[in-house]
Protein backbone atom coordinates (compact mmCIF):
# COMPACT_ATOMS: atom_id res chain seq x y z
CA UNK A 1 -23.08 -25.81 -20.64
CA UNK A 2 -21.43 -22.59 -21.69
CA UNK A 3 -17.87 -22.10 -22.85
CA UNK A 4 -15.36 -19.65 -23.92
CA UNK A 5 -13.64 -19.64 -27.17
CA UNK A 6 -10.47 -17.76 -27.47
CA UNK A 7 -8.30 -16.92 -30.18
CA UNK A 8 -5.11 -15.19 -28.95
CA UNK A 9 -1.82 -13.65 -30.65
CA UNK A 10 -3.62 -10.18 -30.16
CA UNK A 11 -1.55 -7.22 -28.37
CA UNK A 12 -4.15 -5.51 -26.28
CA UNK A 13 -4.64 -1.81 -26.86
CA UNK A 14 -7.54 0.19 -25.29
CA UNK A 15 -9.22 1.17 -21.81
CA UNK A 16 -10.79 -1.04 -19.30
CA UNK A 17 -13.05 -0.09 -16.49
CA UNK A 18 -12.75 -1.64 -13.69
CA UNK A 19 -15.73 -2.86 -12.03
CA UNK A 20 -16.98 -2.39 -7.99
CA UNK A 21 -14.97 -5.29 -5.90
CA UNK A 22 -16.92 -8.40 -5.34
CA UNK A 23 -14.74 -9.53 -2.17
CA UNK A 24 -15.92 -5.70 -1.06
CA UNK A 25 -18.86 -6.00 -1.95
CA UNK A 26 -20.05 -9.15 0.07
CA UNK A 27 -19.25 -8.36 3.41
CA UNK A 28 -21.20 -5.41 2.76
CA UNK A 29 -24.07 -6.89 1.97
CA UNK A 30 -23.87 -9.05 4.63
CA UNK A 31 -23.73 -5.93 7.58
CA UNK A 32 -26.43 -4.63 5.81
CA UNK A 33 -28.35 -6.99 8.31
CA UNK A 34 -27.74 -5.15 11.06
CA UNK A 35 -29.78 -2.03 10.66
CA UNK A 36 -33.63 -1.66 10.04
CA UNK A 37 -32.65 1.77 8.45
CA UNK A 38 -32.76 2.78 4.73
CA UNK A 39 -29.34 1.63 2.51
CA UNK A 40 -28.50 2.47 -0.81
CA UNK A 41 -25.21 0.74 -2.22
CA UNK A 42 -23.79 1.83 -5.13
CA UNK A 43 -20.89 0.47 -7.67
CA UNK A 44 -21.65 -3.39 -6.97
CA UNK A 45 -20.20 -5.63 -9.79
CA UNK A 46 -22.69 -7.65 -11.70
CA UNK A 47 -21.37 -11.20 -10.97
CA UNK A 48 -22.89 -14.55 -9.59
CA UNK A 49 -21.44 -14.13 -6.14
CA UNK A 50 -23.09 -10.59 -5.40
CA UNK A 51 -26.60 -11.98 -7.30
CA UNK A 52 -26.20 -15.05 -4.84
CA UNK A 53 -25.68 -12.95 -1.68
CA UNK A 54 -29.06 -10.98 -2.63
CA UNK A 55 -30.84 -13.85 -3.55
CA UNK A 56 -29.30 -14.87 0.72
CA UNK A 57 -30.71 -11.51 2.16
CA UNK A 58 -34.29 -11.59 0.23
CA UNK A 59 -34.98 -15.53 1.71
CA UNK A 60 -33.86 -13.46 5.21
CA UNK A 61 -36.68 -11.50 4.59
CA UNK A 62 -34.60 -8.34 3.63
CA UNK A 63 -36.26 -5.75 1.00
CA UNK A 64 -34.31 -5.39 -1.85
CA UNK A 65 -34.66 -2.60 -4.91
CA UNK A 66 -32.32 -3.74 -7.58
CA UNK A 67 -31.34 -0.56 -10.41
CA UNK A 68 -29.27 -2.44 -13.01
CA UNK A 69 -28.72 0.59 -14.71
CA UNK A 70 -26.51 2.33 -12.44
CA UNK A 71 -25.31 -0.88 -10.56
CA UNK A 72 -27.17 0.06 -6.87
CA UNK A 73 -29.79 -1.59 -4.49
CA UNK A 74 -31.88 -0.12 -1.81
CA UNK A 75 -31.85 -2.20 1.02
CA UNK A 76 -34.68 -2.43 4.16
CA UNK A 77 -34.59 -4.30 6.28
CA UNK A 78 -37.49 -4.83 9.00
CA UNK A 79 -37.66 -6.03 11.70
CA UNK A 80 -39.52 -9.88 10.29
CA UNK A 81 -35.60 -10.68 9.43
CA UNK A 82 -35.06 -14.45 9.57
CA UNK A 83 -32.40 -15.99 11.24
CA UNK A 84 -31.95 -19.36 8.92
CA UNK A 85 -29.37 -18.98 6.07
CA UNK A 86 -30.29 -22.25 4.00
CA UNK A 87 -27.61 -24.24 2.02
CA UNK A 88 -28.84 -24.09 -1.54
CA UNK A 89 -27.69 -19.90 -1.47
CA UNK A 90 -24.79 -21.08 0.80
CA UNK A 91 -22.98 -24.07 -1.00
CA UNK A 92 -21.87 -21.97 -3.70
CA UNK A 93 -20.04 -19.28 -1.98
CA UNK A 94 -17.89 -19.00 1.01
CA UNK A 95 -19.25 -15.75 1.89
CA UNK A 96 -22.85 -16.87 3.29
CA UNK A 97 -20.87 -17.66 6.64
CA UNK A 98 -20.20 -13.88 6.64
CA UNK A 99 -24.41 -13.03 7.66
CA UNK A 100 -23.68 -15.46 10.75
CA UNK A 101 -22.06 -12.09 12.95
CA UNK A 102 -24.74 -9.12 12.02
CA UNK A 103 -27.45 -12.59 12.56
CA UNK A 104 -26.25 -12.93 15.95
CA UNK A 105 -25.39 -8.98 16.64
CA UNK A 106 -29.41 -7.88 15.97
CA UNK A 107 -31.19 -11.14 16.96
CA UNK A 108 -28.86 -12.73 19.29
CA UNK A 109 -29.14 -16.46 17.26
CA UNK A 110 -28.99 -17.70 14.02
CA UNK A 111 -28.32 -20.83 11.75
CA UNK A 112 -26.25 -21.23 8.92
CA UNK A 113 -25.06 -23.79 6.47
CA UNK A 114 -21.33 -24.42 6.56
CA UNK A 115 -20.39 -22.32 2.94
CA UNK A 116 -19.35 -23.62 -0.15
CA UNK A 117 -16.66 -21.69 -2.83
CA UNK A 118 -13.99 -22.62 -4.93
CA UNK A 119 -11.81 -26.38 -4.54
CA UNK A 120 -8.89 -24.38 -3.43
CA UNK A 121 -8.58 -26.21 0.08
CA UNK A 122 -9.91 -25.47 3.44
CA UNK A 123 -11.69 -22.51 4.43
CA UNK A 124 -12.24 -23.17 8.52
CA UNK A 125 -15.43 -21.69 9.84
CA UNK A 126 -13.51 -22.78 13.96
CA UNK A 127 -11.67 -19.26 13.97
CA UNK A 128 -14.82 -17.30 12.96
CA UNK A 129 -16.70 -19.58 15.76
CA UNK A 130 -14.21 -19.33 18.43
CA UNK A 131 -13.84 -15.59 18.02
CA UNK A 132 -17.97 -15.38 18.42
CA UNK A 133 -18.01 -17.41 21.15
CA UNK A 134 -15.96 -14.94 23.16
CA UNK A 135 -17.95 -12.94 22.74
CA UNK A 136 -20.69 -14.93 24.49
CA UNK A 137 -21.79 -17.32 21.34
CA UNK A 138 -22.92 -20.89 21.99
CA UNK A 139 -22.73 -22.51 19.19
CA UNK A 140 -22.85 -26.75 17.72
CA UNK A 141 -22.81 -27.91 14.15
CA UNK A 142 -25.45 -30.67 13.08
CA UNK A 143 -26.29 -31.71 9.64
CA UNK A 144 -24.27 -29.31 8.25
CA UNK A 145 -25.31 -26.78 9.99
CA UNK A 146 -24.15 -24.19 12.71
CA UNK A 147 -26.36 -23.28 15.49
CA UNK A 148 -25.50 -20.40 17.34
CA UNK A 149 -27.24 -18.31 20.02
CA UNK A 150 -25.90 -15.36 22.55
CA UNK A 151 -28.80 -15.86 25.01
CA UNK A 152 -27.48 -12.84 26.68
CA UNK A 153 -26.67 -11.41 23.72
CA UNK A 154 -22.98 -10.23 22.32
CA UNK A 155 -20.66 -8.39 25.30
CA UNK A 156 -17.50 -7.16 24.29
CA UNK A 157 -13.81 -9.29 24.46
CA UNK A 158 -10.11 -9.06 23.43
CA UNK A 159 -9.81 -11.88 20.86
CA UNK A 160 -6.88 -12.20 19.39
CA UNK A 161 -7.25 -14.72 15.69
CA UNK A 162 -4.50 -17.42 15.83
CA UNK A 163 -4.04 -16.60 12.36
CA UNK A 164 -5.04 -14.03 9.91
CA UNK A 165 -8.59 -14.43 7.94
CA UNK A 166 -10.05 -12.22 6.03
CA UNK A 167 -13.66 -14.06 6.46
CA UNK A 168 -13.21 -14.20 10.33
CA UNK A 169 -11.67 -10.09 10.89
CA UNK A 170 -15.47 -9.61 8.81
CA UNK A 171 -17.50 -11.49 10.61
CA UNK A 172 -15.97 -10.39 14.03
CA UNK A 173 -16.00 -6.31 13.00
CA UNK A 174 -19.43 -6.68 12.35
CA UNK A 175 -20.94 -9.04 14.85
CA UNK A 176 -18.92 -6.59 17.52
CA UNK A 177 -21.15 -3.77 16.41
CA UNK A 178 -23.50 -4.41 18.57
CA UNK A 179 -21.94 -6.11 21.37
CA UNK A 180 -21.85 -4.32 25.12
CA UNK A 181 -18.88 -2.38 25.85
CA UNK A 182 -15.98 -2.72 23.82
CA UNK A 183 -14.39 -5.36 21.65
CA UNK A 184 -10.29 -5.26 20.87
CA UNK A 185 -9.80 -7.49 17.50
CA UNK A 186 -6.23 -8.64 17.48
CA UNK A 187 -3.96 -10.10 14.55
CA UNK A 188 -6.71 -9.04 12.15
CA UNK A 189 -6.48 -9.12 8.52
CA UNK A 190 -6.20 -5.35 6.62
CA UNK A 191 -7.06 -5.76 3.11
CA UNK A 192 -8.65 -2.85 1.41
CA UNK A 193 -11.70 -4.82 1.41
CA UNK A 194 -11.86 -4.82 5.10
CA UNK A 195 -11.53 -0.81 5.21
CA UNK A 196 -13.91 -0.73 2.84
CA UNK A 197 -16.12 -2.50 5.28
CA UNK A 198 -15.22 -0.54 8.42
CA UNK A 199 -15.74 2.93 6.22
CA UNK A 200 -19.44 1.45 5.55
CA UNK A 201 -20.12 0.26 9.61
CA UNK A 202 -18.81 4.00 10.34
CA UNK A 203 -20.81 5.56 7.95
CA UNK A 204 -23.76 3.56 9.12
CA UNK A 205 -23.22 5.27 12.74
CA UNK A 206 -20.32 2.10 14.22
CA UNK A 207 -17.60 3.14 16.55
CA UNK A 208 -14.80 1.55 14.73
CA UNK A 209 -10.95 2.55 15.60
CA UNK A 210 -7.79 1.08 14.38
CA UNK A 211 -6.10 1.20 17.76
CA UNK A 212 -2.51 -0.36 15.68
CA UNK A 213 -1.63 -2.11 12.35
CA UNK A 214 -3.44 -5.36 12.43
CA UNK A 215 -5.67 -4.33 16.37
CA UNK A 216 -9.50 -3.17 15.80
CA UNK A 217 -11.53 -1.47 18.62
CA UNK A 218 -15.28 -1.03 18.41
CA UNK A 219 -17.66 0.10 20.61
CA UNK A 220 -20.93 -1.90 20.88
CA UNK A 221 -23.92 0.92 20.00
CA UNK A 222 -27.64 -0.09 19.56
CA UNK A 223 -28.77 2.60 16.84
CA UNK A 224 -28.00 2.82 13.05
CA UNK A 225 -28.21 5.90 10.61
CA UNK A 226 -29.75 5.75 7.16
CA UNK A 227 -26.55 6.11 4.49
CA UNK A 228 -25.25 5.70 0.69
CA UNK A 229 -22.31 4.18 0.12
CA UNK A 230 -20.12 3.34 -2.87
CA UNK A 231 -18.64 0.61 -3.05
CA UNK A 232 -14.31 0.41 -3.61
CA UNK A 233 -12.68 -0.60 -6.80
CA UNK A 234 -11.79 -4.43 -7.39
CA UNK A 235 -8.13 -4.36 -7.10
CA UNK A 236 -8.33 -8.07 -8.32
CA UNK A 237 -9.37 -7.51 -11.40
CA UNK A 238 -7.72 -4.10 -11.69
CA UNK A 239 -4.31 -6.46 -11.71
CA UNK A 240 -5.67 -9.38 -13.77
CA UNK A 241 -6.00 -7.04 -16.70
CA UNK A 242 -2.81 -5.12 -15.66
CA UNK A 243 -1.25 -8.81 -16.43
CA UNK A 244 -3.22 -9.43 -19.56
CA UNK A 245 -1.46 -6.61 -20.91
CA UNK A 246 1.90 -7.46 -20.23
CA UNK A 247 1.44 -10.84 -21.37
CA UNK A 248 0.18 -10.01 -24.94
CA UNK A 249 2.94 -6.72 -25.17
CA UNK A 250 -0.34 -4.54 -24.65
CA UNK A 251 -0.85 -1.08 -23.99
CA UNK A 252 -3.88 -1.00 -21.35
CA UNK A 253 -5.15 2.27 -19.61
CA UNK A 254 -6.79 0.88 -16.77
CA UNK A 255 -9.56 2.79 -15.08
CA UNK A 256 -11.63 3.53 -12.16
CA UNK A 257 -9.05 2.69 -9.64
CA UNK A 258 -6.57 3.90 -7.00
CA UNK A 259 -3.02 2.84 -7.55
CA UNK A 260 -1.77 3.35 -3.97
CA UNK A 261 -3.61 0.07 -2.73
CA UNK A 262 -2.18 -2.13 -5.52
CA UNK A 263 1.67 -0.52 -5.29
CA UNK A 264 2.56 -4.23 -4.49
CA UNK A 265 1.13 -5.82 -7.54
CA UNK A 266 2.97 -2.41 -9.34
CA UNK A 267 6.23 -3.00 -8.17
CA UNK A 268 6.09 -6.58 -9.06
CA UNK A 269 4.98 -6.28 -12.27
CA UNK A 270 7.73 -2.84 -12.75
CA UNK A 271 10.38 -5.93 -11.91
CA UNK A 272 9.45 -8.39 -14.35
CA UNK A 273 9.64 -5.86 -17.58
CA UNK A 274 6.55 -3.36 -17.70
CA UNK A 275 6.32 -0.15 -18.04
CA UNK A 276 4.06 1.85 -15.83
CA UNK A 277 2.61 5.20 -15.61
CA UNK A 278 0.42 6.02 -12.95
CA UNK A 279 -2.45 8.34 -12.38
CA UNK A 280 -4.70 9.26 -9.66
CA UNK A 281 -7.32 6.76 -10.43
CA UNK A 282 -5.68 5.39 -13.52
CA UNK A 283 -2.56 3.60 -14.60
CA UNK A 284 -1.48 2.85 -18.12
CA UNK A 285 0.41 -0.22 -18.33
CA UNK A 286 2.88 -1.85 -21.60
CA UNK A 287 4.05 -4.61 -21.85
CA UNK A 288 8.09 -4.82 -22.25
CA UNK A 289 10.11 -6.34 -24.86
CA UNK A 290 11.52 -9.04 -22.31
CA UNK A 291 9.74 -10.35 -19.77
CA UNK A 292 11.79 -11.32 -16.93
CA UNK A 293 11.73 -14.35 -13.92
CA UNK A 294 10.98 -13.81 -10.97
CA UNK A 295 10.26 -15.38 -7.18
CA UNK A 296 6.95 -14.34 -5.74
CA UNK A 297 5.35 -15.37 -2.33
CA UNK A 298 1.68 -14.92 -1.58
CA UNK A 299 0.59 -13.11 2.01
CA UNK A 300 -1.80 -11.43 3.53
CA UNK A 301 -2.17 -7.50 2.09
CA UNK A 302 0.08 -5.37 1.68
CA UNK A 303 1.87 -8.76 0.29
CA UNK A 304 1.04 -10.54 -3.11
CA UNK A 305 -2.49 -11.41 -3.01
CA UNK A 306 -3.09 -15.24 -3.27
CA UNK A 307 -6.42 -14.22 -6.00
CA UNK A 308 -3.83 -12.92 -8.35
CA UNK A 309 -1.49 -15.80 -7.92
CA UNK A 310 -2.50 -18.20 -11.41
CA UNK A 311 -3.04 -14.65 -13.32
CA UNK A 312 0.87 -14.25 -12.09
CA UNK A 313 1.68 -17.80 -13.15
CA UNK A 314 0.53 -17.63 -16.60
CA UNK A 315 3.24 -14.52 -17.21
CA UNK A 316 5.96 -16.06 -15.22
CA UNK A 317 5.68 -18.81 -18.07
CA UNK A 318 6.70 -16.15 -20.61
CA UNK A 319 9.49 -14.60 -18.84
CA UNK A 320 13.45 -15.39 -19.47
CA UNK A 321 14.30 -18.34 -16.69
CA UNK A 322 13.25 -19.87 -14.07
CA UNK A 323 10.72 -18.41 -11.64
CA UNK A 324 8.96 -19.39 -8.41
CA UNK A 325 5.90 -19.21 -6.81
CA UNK A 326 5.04 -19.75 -2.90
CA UNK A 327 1.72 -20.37 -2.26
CA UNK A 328 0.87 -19.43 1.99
CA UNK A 329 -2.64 -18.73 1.75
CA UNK A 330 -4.35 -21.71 0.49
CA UNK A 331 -2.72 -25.25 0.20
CA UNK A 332 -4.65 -26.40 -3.00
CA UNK A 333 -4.48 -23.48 -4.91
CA UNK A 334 -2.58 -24.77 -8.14
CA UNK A 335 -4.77 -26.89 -9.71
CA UNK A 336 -4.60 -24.86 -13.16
CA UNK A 337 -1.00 -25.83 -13.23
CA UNK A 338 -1.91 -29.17 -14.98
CA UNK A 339 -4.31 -27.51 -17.58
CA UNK A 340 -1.52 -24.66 -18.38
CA UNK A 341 1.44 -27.59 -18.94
CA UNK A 342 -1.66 -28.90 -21.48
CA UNK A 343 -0.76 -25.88 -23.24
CA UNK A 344 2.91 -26.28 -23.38
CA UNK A 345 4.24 -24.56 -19.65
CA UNK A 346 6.73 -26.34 -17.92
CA UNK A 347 5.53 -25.91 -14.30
CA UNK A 348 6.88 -28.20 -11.75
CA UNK A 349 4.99 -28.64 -8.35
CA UNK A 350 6.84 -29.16 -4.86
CA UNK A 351 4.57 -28.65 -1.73
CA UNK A 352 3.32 -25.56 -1.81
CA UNK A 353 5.89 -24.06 -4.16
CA UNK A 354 5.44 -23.91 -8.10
CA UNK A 355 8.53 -23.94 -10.44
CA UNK A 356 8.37 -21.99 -13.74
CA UNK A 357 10.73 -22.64 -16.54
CA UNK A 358 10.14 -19.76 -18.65
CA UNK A 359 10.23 -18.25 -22.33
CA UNK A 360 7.52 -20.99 -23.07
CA UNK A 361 4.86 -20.62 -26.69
CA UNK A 362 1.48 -21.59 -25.24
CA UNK A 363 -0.75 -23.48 -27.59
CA UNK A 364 -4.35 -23.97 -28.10
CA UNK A 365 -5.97 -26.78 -26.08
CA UNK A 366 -9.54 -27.33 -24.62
CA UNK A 367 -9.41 -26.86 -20.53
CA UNK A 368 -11.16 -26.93 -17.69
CA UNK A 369 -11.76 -24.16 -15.29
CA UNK A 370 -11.11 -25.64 -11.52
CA UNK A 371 -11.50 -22.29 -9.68
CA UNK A 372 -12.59 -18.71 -10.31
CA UNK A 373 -8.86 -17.29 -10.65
CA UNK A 374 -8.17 -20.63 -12.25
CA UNK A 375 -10.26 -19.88 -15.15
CA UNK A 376 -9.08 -16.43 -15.82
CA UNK A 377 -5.27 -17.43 -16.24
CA UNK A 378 -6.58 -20.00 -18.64
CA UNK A 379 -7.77 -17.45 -20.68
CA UNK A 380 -4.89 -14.96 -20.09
CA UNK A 381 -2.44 -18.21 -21.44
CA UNK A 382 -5.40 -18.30 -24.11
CA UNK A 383 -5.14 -15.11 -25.21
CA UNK A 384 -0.89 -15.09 -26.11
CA UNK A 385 -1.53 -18.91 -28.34
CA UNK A 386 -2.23 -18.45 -31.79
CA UNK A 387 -4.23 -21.76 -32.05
CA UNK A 388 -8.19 -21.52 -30.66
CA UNK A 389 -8.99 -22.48 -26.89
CA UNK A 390 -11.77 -23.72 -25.53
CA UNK A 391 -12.60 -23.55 -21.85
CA UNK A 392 -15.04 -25.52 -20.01
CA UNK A 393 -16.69 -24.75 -16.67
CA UNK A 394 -16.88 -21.34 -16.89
CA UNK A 395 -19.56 -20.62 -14.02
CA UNK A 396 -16.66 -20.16 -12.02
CA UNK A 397 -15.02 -17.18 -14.10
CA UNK A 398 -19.00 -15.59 -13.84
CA UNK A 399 -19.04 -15.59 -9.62
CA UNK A 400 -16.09 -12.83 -10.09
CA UNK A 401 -15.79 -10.91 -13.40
CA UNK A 402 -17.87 -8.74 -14.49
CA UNK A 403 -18.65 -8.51 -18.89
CA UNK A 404 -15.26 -10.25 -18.52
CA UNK A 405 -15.75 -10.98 -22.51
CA UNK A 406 -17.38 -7.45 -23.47
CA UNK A 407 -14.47 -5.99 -21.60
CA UNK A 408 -11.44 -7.86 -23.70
CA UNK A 409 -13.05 -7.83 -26.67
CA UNK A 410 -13.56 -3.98 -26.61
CA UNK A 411 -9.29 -4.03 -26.30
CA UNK A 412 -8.78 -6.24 -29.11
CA UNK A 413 -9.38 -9.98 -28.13
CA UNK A 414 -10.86 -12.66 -30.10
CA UNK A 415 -12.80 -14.13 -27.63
CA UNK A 416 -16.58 -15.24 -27.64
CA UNK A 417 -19.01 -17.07 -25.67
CA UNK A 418 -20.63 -20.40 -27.10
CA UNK A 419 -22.66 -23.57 -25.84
């Protein structure tokens, strides 16, 4: 099994692109079901997750021109679409549950595998299900399985979600496509991802409206347009490497972006010590001579995303004091704690807050990746100890960063790739 090896003490200097966003991405893919027009997507990242969603829409009979060299696909899809997502392209990924709505929009039925993911605690499919079925879904789980059918197909509801999901406000935004009359989402989720989406559906010929700052109102239509899209910037990895580089006293000009929809992650990291200059589609980011605490609480956008909470972790261990961490996404999500206090942090766990007793000297240890963000502040915590890491399970770093390796290495890391 592969592993990284990585050799840190290195300031970072240089310019990193930043790829197309994979939690973009996805849902994309996945409303590409919904039309039997021609689609051309451009700017998808090359990671395991995206591979694994085509792999999904090819065994649902969907006809799929890959271009490697500029990062697009051509997608047709006739009208011989299955309805049956299996659970061997499922398991790995949460987002397979996300070709359940445009399954049920177009063909009124479908079954799909409860998804897999990351072991970063519970990801519900009941508020994605409860939201379809008012919108006329019947729907049981056996073996693993959900059935669903609209026997009269989809007709338009106000649903309000009980909480906010990203994976639910997706699923219900597309499925309502195609539903009669209108549909009023309520308490939806807003992440930059999920405008992506809705600039995509509207592009593709949807009648999409935000009617208020978390309320969606579509019109159900029944005809799609042929369209090119490109797909947004991945603001997650935009701010992993925008920590990397405070964390080793880089200088980083990072790429390919748009600063207003990370301002949050900005003015966070402007607090603890860097110095930022910003761009309109680049920032250039140094790291300060002090790195300072801090008390950070994940929420949904425009808050501190919970996918950039272990990169944030890993600096917080640097700075001067004690820091803190609230974790309200997920309520497993600090399993790398234990592998980073293997490298000398002092991080103290208490429900679903993590306390950070700062100004620590990482050292070299071998680890294990538990998660995808998990294994990319191991190597961030890597790349400041001047001993060599190893770190195992790295399958996990591949399902979301793209030439993650190629990419550091080109700024001045020591890092390599070996069995």
């Amino acid at each position: 099994m592969e592993k990284l090896e990585v050799t840190g003490a290195k300031r970072l200097k240089g310019t990193i692109k930043i790829s197309g966003s994979k939690n973009s991405s996805l849902p994309i893919l996945a409303a590409t079901l919904l039309s039997n027009k021609k689609i051309k997507i451009s700017n998808l990242p090359r990671v395991k997750d995206i591979e694994t969603m085509i792999s999904l829409l090819k065994s649902l009979g969907s006809k799929i021109k890959l271009n490697k060299k500029n990062k697009s696909i051509d997608i047709h899809n006739l009208k011989n679409i299955k309805t049956f997502a299996s659970y061997n392209l499922v398991k790995t990924m949460r987002a397979g549950i996300l070709v359940l709505g445009p399954l049920l929009a177009r063909f009124n039925k479908a079954k799909v595998s409860l998804p897999g993911g990351c072991a970063i605690g519970a990801r519900p499919v009941d508020i994605h299900l409860k939201a379809l079925s008012k919108l006329g879904v019947k729907y049981k789980i056996v073996d693993g399985y959900i059935y669903a059918k609209a026997q009269k197909g989809l007709i338009g509801n106000v649903i309000k979600f009980p909480k906010i999901s990203v994976g639910a406000t997706e699923n219900l935004i597309i499925a309502s496509c195609f539903a009669k009359g209108k549909t009023i989402l309520k308490n939806c989720a807003i992440e930059p991802e999920i405008m992506d989406l809705i600039n995509f559906l509207r592009k593709m010929g949807c009648s999409i409206k935000l009617t208020g700052r978390r309320t969606v109102t579509i019109l159900g239509i029944k005809t799609l347009k042929d369209l090119s899209y490109k797909i947004m910037f991945d603001r997650i990895e935009a701010g992993t490497y925008m920590i990397a580089s405070v964390l080793t006293g880089g200088n980083l000009k990072i790429i390919n972006i748009k600063p207003k929809i990370i301002k949050t992650e900005i003015d966070i990291l402007k607090k603890i010590g860097a110095n930022i200059k910003i761009n309109d589609t680049e920032i250039r980011i140094i790291g300060g001579n002090k790195i300072k605490s801090a008390k950070v609480t994940t929420s949904p956008y425009p808050g501190f995303p919970t996918d950039l909470q272990a990169q944030l972790m890993v600096l917080l261990c640097k700075g001067f004091g004690i820091s803190q961490i609230t974790e309200k996404i997920f309520e497993n999500r600090f399993m790398h704690a234990s592998e980073l206090n293997r490298m000398g942090a002092k991080i103290k766990i208490v429900g679903n807050k993590a306390i950070i007793q700062g100004n620590v000297d990482f050292k070299g240890a071998e680890l294990m990746a538990t998660d995808l963000r998990a294994s990319v502040s191991l190597i961030l915590a890597a790349l400041t100890a001047k001993e060599k890491s190893i770190i195992n399970r790295i399958y996990h770093l591949d399902r979301g960063y793209e030439d993650i390796e190629k990419k550091l290495r080109n700024v001045g890391a020591i890092i390599r790739r070996v069995l």
